[in-house]
PDB file of N, CA and C in Angstrom:
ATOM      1  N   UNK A   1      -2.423 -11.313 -52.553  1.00  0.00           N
ATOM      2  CA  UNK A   1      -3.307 -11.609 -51.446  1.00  0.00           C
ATOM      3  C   UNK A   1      -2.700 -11.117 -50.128  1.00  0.00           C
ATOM      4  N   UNK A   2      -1.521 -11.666 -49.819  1.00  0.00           N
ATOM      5  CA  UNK A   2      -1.084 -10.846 -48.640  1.00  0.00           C
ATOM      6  C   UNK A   2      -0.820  -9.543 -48.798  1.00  0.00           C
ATOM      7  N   UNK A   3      -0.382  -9.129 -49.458  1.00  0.00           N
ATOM      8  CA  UNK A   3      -0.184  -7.310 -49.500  1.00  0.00           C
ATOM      9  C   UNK A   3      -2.008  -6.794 -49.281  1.00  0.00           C
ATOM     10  N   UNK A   4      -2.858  -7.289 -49.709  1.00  0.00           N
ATOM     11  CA  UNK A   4      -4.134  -6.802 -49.090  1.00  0.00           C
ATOM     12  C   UNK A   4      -4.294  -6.855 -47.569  1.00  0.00           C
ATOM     13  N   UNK A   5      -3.933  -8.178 -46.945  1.00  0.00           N
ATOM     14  CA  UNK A   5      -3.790  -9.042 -45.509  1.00  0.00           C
ATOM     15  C   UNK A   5      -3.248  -7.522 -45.025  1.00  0.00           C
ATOM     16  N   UNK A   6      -1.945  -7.117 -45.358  1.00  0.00           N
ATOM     17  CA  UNK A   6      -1.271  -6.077 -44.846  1.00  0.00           C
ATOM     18  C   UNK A   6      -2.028  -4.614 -45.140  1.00  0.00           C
ATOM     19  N   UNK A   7      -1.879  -4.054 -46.142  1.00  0.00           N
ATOM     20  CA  UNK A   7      -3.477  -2.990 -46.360  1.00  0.00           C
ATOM     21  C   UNK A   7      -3.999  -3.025 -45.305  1.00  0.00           C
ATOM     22  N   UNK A   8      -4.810  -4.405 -45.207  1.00  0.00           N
ATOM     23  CA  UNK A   8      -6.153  -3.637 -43.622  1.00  0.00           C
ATOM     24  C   UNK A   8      -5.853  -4.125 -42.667  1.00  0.00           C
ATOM     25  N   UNK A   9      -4.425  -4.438 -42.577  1.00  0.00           N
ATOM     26  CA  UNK A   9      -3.903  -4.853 -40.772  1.00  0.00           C
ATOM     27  C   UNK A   9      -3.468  -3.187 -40.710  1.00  0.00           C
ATOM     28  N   UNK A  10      -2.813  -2.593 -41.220  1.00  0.00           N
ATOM     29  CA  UNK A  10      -2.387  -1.151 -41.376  1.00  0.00           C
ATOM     30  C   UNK A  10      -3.951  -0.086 -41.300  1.00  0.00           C
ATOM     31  N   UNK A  11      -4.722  -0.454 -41.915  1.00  0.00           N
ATOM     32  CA  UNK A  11      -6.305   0.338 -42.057  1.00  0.00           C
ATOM     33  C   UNK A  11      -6.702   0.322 -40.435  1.00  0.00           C
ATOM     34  N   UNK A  12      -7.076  -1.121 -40.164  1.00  0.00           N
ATOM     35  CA  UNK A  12      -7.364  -1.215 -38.578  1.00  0.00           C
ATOM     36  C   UNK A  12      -6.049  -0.971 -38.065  1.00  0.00           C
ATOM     37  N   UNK A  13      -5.115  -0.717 -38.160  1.00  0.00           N
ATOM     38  CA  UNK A  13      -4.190   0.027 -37.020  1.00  0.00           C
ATOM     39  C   UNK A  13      -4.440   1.336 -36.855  1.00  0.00           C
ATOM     40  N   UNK A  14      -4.823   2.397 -37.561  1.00  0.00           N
ATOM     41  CA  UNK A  14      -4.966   3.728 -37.914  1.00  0.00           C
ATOM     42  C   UNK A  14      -6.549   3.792 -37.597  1.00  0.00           C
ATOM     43  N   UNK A  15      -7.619   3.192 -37.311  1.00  0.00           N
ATOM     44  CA  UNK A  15      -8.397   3.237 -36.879  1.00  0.00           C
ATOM     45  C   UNK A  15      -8.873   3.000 -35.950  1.00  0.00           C
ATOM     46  N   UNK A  16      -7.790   2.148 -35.407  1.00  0.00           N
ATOM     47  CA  UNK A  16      -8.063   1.944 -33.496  1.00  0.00           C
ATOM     48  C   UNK A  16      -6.811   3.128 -33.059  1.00  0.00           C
ATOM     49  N   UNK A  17      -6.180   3.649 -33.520  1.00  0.00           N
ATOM     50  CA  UNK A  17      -5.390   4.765 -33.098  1.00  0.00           C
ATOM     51  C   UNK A  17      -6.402   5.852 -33.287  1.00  0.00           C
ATOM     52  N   UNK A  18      -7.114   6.275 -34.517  1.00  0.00           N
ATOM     53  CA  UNK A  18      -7.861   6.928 -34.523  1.00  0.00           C
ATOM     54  C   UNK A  18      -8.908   7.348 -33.396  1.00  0.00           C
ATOM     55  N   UNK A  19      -8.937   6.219 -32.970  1.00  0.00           N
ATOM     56  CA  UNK A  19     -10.408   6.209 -31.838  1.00  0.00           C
ATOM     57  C   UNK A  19      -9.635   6.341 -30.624  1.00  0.00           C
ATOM     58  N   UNK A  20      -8.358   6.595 -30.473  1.00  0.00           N
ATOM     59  CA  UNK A  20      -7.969   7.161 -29.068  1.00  0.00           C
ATOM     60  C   UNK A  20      -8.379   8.141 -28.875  1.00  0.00           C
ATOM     61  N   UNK A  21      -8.672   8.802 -27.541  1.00  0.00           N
ATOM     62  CA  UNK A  21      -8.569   9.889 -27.404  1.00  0.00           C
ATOM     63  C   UNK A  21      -7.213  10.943 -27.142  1.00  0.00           C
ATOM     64  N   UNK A  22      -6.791  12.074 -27.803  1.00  0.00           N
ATOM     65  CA  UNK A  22      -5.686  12.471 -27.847  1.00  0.00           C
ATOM     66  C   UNK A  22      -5.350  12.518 -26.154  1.00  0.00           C
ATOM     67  N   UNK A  23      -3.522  12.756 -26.242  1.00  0.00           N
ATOM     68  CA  UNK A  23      -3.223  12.929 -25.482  1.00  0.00           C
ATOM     69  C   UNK A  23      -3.817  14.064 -24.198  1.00  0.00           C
ATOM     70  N   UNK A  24      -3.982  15.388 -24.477  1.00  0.00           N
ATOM     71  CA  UNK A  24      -4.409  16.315 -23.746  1.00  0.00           C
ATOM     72  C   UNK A  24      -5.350  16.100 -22.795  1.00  0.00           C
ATOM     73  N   UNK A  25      -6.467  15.072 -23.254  1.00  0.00           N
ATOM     74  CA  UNK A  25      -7.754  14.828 -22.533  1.00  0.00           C
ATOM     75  C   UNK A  25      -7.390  14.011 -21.493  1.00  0.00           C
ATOM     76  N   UNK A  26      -6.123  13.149 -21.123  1.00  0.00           N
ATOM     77  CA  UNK A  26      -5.949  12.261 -20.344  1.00  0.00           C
ATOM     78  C   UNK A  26      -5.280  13.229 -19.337  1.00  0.00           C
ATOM     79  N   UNK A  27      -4.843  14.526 -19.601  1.00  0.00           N
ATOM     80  CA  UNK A  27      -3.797  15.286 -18.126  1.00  0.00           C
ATOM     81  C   UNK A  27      -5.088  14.994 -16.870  1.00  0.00           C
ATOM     82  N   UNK A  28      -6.650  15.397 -17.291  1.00  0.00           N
ATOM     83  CA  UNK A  28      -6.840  15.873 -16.410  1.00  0.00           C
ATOM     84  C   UNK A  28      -7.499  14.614 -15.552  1.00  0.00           C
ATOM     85  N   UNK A  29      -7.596  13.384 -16.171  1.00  0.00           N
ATOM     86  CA  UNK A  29      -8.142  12.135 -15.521  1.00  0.00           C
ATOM     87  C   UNK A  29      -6.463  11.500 -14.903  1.00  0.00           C
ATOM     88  N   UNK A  30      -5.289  11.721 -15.026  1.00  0.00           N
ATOM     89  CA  UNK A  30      -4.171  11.192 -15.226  1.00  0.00           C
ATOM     90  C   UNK A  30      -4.225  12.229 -13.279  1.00  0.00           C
ATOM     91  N   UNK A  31      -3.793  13.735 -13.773  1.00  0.00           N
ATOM     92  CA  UNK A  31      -3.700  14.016 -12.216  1.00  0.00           C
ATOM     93  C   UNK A  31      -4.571  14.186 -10.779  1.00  0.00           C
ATOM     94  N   UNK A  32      -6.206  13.659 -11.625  1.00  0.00           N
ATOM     95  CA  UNK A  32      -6.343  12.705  -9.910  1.00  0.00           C
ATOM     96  C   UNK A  32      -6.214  11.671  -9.467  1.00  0.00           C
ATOM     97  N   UNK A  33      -5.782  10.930 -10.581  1.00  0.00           N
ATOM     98  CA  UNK A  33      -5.343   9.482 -10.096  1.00  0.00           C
ATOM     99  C   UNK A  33      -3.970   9.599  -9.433  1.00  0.00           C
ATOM    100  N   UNK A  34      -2.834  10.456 -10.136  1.00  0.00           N
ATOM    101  CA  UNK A  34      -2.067  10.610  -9.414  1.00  0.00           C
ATOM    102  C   UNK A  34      -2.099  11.239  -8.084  1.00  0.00           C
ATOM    103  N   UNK A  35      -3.422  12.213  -7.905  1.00  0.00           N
ATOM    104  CA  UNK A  35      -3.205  13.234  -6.152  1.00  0.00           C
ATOM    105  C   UNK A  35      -4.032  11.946  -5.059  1.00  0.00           C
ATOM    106  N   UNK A  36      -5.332  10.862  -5.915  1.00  0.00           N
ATOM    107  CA  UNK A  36      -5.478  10.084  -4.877  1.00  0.00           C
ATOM    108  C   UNK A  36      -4.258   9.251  -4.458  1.00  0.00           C
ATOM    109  N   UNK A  37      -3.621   8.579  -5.374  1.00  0.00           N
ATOM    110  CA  UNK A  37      -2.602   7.356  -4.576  1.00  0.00           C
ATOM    111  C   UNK A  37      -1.672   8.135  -4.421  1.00  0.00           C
ATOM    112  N   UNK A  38      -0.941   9.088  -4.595  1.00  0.00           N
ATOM    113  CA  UNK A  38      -0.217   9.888  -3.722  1.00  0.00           C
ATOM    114  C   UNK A  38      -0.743  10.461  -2.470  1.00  0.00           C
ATOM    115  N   UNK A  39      -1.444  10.963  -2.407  1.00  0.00           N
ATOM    116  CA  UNK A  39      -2.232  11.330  -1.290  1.00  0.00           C
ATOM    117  C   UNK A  39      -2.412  10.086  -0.455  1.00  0.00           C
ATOM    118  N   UNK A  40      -2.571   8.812  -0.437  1.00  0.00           N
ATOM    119  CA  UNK A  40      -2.799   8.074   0.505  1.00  0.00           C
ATOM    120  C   UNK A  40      -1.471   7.732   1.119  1.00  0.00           C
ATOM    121  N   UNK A  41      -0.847   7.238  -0.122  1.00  0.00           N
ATOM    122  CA  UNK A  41       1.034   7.009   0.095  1.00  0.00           C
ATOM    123  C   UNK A  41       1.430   7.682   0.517  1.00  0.00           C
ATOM    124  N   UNK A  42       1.481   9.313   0.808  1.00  0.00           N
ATOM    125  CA  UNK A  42       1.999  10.049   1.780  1.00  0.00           C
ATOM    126  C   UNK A  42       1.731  10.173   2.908  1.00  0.00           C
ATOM    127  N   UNK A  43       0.472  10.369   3.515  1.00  0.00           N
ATOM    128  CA  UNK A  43       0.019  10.131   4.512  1.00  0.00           C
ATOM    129  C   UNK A  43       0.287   8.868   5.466  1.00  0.00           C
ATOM    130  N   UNK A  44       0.680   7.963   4.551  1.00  0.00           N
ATOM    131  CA  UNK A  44       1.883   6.804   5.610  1.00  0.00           C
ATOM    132  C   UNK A  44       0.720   6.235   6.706  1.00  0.00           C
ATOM    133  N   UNK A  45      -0.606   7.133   6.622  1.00  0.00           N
ATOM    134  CA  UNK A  45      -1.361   6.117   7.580  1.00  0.00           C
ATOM    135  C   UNK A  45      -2.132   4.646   6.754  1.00  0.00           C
ATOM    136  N   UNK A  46      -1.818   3.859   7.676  1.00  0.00           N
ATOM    137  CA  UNK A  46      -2.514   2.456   7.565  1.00  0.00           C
ATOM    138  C   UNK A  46      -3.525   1.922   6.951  1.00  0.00           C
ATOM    139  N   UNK A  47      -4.396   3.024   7.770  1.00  0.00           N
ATOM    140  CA  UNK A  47      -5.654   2.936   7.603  1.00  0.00           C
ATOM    141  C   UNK A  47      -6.537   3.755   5.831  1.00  0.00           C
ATOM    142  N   UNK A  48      -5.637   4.746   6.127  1.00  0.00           N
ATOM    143  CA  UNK A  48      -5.944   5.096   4.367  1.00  0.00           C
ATOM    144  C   UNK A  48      -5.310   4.366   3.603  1.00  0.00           C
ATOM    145  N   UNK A  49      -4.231   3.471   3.354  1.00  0.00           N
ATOM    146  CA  UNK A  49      -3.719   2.959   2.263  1.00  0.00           C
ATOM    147  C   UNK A  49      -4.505   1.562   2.123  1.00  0.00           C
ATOM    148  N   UNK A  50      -5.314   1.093   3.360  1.00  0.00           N
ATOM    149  CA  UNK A  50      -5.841   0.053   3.974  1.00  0.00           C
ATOM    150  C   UNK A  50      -7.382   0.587   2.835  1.00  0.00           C
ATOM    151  N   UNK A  51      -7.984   1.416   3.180  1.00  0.00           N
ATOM    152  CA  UNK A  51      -9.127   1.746   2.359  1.00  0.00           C
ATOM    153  C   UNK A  51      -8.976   2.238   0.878  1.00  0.00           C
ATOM    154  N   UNK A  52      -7.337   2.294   0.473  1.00  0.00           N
ATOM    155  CA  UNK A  52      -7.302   2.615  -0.873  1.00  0.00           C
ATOM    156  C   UNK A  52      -7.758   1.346  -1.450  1.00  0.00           C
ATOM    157  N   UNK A  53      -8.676   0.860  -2.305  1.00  0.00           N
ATOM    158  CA  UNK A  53      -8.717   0.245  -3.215  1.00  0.00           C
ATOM    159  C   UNK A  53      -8.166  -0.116  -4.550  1.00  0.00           C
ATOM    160  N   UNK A  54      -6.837  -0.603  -4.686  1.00  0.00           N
ATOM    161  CA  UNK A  54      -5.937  -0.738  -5.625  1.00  0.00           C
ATOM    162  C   UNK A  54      -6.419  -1.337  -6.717  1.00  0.00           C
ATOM    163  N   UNK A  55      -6.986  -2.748  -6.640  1.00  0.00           N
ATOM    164  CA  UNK A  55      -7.835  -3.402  -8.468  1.00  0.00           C
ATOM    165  C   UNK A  55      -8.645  -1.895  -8.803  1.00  0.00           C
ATOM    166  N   UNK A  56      -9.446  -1.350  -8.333  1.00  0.00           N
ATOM    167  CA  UNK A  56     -10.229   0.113  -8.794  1.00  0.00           C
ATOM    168  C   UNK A  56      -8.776   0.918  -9.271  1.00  0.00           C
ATOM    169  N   UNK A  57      -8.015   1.087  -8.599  1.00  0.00           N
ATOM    170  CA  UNK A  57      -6.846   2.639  -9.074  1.00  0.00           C
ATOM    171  C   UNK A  57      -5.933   1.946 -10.427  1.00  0.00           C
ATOM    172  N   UNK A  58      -6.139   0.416 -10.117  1.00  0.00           N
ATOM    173  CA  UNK A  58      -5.459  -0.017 -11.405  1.00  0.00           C
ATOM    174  C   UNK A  58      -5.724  -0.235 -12.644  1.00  0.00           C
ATOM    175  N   UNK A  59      -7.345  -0.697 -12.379  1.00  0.00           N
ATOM    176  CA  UNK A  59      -8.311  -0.885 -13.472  1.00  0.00           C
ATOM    177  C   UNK A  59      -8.365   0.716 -14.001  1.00  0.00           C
ATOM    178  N   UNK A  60      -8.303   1.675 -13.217  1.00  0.00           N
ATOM    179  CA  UNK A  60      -8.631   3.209 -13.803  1.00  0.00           C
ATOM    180  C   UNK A  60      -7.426   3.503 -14.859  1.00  0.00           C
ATOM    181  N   UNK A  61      -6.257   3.197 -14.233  1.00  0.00           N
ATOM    182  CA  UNK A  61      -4.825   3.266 -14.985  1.00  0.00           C
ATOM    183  C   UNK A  61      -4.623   2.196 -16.520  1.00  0.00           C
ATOM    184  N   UNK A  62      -4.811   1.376 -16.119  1.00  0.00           N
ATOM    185  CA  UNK A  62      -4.954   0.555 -17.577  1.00  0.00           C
ATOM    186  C   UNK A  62      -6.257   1.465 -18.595  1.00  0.00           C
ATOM    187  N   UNK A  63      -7.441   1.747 -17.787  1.00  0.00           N
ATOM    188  CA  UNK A  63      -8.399   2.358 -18.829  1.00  0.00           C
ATOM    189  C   UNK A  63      -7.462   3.209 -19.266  1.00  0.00           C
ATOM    190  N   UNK A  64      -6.477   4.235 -18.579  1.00  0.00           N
ATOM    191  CA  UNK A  64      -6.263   5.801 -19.214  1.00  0.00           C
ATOM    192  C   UNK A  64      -4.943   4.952 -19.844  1.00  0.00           C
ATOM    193  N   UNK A  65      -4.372   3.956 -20.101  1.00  0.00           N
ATOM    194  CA  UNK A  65      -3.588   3.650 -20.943  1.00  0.00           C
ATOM    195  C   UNK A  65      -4.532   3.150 -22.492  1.00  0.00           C
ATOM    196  N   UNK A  66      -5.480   2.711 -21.808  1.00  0.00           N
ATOM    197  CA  UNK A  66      -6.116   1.829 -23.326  1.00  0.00           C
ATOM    198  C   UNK A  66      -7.216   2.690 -24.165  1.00  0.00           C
ATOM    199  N   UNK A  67      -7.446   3.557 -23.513  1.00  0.00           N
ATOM    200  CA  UNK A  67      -8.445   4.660 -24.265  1.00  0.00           C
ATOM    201  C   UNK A  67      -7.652   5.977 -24.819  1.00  0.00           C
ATOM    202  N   UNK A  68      -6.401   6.078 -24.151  1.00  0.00           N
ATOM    203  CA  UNK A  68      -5.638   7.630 -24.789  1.00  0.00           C
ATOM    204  C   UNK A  68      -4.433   7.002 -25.691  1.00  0.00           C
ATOM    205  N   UNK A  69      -4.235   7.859 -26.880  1.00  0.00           N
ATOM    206  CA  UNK A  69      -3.029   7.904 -26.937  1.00  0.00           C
ATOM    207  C   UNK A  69      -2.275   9.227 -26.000  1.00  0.00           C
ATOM    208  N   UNK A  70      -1.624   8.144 -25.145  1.00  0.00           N
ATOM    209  CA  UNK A  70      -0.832   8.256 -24.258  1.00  0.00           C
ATOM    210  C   UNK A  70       0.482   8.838 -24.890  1.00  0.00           C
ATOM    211  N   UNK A  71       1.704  10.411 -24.297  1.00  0.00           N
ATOM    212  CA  UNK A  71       2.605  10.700 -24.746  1.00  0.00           C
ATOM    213  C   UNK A  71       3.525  10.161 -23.605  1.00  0.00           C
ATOM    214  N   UNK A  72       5.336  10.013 -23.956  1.00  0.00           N
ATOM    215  CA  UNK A  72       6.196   9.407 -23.137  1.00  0.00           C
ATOM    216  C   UNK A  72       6.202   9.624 -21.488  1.00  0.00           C
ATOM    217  N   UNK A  73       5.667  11.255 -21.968  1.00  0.00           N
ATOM    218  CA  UNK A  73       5.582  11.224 -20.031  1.00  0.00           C
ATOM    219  C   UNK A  73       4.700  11.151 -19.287  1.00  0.00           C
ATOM    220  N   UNK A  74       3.509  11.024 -20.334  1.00  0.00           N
ATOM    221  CA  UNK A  74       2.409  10.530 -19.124  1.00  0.00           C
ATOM    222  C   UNK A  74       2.356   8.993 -19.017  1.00  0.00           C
ATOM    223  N   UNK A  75       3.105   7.902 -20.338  1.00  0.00           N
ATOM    224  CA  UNK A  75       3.390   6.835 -19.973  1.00  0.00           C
ATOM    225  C   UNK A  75       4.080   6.229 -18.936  1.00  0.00           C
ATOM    226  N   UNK A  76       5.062   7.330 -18.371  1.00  0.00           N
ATOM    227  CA  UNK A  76       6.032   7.311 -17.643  1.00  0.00           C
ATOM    228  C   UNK A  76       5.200   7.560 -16.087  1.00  0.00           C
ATOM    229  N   UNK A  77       4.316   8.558 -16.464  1.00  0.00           N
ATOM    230  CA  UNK A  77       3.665   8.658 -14.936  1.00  0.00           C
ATOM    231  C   UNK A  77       2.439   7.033 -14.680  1.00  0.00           C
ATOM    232  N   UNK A  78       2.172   7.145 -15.821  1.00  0.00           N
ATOM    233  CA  UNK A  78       1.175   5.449 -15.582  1.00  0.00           C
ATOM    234  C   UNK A  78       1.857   4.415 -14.639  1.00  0.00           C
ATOM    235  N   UNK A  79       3.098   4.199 -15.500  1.00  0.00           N
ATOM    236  CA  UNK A  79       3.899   3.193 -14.313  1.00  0.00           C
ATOM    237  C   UNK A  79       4.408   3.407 -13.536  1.00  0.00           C
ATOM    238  N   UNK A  80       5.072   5.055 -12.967  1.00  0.00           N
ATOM    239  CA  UNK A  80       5.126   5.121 -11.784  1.00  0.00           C
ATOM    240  C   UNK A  80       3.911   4.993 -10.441  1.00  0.00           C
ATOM    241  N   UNK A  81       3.103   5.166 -11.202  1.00  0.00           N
ATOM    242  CA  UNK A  81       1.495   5.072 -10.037  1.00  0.00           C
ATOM    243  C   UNK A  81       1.593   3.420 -10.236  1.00  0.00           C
ATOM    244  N   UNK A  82       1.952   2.883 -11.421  1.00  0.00           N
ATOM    245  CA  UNK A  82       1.614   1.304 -10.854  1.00  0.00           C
ATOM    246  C   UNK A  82       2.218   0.766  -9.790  1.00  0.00           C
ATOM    247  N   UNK A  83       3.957   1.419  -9.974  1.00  0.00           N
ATOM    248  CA  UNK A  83       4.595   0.982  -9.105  1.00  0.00           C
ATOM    249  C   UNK A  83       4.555   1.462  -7.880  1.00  0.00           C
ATOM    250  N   UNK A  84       3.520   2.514  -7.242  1.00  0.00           N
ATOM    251  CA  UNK A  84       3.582   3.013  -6.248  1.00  0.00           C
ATOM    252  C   UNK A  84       2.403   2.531  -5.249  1.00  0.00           C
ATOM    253  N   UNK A  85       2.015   1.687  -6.459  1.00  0.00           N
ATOM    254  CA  UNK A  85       0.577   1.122  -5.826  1.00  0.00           C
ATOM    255  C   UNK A  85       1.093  -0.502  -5.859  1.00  0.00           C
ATOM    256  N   UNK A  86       2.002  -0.893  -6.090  1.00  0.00           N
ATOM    257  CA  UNK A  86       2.545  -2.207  -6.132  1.00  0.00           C
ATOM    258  C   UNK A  86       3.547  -2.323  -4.415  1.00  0.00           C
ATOM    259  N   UNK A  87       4.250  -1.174  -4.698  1.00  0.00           N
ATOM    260  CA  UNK A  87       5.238  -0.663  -3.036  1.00  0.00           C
ATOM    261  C   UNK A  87       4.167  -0.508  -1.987  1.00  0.00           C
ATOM    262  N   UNK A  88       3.120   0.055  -2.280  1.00  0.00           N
ATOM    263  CA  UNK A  88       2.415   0.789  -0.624  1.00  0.00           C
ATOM    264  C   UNK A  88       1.164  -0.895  -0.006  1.00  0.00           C
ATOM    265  N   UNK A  89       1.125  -1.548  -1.413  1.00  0.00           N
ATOM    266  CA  UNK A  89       0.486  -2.834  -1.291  1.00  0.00           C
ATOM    267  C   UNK A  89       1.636  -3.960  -0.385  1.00  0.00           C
ATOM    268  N   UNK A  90       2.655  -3.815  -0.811  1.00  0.00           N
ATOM    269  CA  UNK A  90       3.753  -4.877  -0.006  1.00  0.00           C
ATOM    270  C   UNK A  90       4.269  -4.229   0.770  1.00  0.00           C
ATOM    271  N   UNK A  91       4.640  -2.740   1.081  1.00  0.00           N
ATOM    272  CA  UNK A  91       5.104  -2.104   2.441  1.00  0.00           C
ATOM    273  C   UNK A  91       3.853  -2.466   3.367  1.00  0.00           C
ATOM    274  N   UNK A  92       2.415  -2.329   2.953  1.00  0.00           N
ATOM    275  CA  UNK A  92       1.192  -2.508   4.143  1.00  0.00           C
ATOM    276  C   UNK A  92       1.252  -3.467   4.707  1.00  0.00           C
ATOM    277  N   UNK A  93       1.624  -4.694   3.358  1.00  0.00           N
ATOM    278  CA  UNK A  93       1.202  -5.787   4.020  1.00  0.00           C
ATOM    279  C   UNK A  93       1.974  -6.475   4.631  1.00  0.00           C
ATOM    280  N   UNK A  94       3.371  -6.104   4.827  1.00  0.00           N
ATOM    281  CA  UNK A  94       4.195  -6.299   5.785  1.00  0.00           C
ATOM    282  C   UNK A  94       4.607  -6.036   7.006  1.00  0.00           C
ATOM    283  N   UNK A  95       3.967  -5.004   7.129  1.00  0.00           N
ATOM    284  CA  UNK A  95       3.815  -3.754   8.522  1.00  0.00           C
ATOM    285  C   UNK A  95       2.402  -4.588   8.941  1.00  0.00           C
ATOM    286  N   UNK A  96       1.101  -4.769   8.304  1.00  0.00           N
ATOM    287  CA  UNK A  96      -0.269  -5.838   9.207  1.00  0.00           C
ATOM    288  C   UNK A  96       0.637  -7.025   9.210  1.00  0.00           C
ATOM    289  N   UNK A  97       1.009  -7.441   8.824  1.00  0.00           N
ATOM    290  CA  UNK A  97       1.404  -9.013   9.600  1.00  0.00           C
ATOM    291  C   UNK A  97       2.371  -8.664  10.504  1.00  0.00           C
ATOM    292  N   UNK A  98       3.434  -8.339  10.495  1.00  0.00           N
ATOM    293  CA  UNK A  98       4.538  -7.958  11.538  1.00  0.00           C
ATOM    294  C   UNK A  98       4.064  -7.350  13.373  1.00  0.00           C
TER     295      UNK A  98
END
């Protein structure tokens, strides 16, 4: 009975992997997410990092984690945009209150 249990925990693993979309298809949704929040984060103005909408750039980033299989370095770029959107959120909001 359990060796079946295991069978289709393994079946549905290979079938929700299946239904990723490969890696390749995510470069090109992966580098505008990276040129918008870079692009605002560089620009160092206020007022654009102020109108970046971060739950939207994050919710986009979790989608391109949960719909691709994702390879090491575009995993690697996912969390650097998280963390760059985690820094420009607590650098802002320390510079408006101050």
């Amino acid at each position: 009975m359990e060796k079946s249990k295991v069978l289709q925990a393994g079946r549905a693993a290979l079938t929700a992997r299946a239904a990723l979309k490969p890696a390749r298809v995510a470069d090109a949704q992966l580098d505008h997410i990276e040129r918008m929040i870079r692009s605002a984060a560089v620009a160092g103005n206020q007022k654009a990092l102020a109108c970046l909408d971060r739950a939207y750039w994050k919710r986009r980033l979790a989608a391109l984690g949960d719909e691709n299989d994702l390879v090491s370095t575009q995993r690697a770029r996912v969390l650097r945009l998280f963390d760059l959107l985690a820094q420009d959120h607590a650098d802002g909001s320390g510079k408006v209150a101050a």
